[in-house]
Every structure is written in C-alpha cells, then in structure tokens.
N, C-alpha and C. Protein backbone atom coordinates (compact mmCIF):
# COMPACT_ATOMS: atom_id res chain seq x y z
N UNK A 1 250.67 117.15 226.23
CA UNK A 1 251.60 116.38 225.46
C UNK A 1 253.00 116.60 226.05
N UNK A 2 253.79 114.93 226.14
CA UNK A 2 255.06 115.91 226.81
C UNK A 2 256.62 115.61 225.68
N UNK A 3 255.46 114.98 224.97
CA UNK A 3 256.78 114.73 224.12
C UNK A 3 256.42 115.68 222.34
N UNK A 4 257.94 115.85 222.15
CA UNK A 4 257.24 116.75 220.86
C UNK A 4 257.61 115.45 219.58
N UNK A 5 257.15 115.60 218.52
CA UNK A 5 256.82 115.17 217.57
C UNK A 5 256.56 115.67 215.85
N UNK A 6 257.07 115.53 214.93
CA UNK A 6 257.16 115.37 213.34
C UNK A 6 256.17 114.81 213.23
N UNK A 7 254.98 116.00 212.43
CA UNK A 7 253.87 115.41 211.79
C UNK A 7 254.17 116.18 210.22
N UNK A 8 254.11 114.96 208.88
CA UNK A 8 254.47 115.48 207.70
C UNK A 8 253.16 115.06 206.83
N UNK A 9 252.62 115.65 206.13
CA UNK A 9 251.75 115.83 205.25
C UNK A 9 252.06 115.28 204.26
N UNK A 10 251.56 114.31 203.48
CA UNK A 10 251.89 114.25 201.81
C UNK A 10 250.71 114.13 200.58
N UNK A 11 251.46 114.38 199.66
CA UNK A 11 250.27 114.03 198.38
C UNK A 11 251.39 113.59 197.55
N UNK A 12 250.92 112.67 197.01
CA UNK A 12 251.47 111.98 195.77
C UNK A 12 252.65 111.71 196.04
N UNK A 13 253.25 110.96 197.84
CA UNK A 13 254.41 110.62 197.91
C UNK A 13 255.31 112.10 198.02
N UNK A 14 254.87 112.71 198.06
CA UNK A 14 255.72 114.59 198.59
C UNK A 14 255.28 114.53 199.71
N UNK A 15 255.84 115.22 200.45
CA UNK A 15 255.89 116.34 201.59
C UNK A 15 255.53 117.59 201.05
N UNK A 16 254.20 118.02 201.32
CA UNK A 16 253.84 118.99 201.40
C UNK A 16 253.04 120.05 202.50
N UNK A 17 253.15 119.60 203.81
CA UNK A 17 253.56 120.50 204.88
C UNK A 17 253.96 119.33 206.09
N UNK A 18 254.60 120.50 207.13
CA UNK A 18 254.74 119.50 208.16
C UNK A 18 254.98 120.30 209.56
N UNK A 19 254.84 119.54 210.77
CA UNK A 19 254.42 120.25 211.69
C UNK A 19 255.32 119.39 212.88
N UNK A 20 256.24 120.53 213.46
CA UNK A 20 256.87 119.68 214.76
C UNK A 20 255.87 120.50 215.80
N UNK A 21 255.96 119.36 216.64
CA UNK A 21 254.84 119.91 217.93
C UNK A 21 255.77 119.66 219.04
N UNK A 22 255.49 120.87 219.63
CA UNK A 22 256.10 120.98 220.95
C UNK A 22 255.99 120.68 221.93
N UNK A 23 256.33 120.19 223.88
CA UNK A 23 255.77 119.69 224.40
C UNK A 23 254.86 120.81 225.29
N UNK A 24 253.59 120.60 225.61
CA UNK A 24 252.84 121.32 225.88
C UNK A 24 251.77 121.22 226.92
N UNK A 25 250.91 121.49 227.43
CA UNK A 25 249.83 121.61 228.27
C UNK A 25 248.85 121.38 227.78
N UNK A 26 248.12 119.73 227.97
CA UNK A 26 246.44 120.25 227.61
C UNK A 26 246.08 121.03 227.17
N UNK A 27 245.53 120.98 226.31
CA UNK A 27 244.50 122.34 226.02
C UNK A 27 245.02 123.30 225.79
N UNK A 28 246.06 123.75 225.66
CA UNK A 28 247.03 124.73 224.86
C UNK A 28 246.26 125.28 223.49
N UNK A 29 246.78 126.63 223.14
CA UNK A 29 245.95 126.26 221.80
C UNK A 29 246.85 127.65 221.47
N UNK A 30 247.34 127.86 219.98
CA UNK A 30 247.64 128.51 219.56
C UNK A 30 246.91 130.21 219.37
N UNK A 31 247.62 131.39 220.11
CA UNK A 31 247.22 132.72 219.62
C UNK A 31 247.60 133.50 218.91
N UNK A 32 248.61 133.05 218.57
CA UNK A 32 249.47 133.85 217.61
C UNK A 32 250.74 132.97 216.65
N UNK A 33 251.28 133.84 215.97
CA UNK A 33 252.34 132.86 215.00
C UNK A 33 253.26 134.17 214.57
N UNK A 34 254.44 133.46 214.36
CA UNK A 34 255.37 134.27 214.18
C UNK A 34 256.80 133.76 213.22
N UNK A 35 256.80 134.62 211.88
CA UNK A 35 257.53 134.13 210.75
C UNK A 35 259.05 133.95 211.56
N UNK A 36 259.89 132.79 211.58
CA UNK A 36 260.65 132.58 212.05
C UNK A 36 262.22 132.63 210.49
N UNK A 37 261.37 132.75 209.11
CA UNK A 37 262.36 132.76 208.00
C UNK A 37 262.66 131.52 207.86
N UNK A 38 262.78 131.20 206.40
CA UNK A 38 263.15 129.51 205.74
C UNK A 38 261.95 129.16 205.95
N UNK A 39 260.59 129.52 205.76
CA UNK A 39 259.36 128.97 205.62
C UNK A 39 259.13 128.05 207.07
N UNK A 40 259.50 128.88 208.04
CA UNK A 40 259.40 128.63 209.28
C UNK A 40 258.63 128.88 210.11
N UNK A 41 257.59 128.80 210.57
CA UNK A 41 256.56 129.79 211.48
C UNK A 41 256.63 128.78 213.02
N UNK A 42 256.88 129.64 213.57
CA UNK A 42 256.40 129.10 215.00
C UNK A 42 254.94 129.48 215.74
N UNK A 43 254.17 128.87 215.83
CA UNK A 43 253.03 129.12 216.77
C UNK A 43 253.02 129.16 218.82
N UNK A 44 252.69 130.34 219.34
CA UNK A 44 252.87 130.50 220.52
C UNK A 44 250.98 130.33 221.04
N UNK A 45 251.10 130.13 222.47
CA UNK A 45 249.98 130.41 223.45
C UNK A 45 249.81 131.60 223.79
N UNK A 46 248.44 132.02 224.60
CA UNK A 46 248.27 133.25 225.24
C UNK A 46 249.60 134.04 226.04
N UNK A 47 250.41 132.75 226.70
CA UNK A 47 251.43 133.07 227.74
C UNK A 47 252.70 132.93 226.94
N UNK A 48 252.77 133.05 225.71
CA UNK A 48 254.38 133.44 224.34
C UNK A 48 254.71 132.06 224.74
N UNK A 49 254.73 130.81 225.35
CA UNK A 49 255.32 129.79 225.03
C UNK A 49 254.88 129.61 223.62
N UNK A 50 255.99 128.50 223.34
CA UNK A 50 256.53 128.20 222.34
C UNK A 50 255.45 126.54 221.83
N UNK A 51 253.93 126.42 221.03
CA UNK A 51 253.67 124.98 220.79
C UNK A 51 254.30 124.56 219.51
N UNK A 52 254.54 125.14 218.55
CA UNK A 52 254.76 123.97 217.23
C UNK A 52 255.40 124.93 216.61
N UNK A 53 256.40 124.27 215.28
CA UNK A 53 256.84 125.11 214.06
C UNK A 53 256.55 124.02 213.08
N UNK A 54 255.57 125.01 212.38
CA UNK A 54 255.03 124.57 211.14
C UNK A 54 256.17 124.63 210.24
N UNK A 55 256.03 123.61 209.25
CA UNK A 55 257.26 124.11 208.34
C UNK A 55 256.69 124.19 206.80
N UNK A 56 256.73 125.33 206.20
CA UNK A 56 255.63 125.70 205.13
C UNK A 56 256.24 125.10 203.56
N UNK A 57 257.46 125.06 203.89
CA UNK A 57 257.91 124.16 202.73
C UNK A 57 258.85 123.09 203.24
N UNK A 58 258.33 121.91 203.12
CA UNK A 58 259.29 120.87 204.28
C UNK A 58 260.30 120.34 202.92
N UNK A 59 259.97 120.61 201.84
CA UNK A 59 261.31 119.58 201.03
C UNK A 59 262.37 120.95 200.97
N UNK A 60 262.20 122.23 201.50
CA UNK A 60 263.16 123.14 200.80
C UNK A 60 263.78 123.29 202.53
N UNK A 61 263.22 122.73 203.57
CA UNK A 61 263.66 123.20 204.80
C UNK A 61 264.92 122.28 205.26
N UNK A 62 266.14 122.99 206.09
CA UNK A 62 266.28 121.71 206.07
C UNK A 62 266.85 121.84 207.74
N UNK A 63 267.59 120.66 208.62
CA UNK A 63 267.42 120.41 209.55
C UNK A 63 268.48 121.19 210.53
N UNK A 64 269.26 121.71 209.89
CA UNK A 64 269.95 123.17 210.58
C UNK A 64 269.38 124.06 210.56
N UNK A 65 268.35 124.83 209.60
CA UNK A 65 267.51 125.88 209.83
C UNK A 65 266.58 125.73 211.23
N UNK A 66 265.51 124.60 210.98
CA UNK A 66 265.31 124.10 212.14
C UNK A 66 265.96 123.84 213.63
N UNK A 67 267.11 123.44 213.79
CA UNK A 67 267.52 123.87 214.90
C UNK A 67 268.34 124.80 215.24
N UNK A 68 268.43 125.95 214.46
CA UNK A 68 268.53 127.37 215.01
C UNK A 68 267.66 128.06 215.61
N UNK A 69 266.17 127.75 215.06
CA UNK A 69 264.76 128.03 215.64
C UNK A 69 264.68 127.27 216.90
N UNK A 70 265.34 126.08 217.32
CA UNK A 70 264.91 125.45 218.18
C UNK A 70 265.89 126.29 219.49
N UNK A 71 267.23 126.26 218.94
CA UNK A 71 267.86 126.94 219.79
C UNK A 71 267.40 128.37 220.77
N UNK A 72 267.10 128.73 219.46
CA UNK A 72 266.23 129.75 219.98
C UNK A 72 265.57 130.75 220.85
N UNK A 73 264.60 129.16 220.68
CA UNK A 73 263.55 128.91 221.84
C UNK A 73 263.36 128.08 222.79
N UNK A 74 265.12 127.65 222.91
CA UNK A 74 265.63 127.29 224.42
C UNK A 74 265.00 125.60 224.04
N UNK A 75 265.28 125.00 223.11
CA UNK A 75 264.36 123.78 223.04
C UNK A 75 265.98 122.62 222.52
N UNK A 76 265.80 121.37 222.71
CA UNK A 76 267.02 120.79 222.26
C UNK A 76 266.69 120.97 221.10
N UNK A 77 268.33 120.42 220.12
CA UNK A 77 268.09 119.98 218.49
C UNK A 77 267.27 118.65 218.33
N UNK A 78 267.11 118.90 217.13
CA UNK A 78 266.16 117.95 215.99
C UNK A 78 266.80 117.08 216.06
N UNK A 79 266.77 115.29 216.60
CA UNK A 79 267.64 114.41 216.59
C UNK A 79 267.67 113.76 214.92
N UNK A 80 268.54 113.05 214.30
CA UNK A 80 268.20 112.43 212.75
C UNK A 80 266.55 111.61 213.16
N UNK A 81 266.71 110.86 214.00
CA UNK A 81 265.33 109.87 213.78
C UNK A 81 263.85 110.81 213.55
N UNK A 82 263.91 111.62 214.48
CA UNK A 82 263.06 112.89 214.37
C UNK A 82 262.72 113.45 212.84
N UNK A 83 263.80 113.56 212.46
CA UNK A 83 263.75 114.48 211.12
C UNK A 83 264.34 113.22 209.77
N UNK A 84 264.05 111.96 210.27
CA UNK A 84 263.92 110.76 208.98
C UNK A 84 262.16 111.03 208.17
N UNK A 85 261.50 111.23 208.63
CA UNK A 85 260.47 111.49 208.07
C UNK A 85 260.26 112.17 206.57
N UNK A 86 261.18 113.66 206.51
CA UNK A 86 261.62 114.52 205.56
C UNK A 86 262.64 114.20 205.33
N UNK A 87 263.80 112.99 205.77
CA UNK A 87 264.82 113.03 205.00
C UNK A 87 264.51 111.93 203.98
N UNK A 88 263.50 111.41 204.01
CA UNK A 88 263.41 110.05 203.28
C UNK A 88 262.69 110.57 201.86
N UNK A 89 261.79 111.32 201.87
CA UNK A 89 261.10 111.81 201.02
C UNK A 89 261.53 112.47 199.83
C-alpha cells in the first residue's frame, strides 16, 4: 500500500473505532502495538516500522493528538480531507 488512509467504523451513525493505515509493504503484518496515549495505539512490523494507529476512541480523539503521533514517527500531518470522516460525525 503506498498511500495511507482513514478507515472509521460505525454503529448507529457513531464512530466507534477507526484506523489510519500507513504506507506499507505487501504483506506487512503487525507484531506488536504500542500505547501512544489519547486512546492512541500504533501498530509496528517485525522491523519497528510504523503500519497503522488505531484510534480506540475516535469521537474523543482529536486531530492534533494525532499529528503529534504522526510527527513522531517521522510521518506528515493529518490533512482536514483525511480527517473529514471523524469530523463529520
């Protein structure tokens, strides 16, 4: 995958989880995860890159927390169109 991407979960018109994915390698697959704070988890590969941050509460998260995590991990910010998904909700 080379582009990353906002995947948001809902029930009953909520957001109740959601998942930015990072850009990545085939077949990548998550070995570990790591609490990043603000209901933030980032998931890494065998080799500590960086694939996705789950976001465990997406209506309480919001899009500066997120790109401090992104900063981070050396990744650009969250553009608005990116993060319209959870702002609409």
């Amino acid at each position: 995958m080379k582009h990353r991407y906002l995947e948001v979960t809902y029930r009953k018109g909520k957001p109740i989880a959601a998942y930015l994915y990072l850009p990545r390698d085939v077949g990548a697959a998550a070995v570990r995860n790591e609490d990043a704070g603000n209901g933030l988890r980032i998931d890494y590969d065998a080799q500590g890159r960086a694939l996705g941050i789950e976001l465990t509460a997406p209506r309480l998260a919001t899009v500066e927390q997120l790109n401090a995590v992104m900063l981070m991990l050396g990744q650009e910010p969250v553009q608005a169109q990116e993060w319209a998904p959870l702002e609409a909700a």
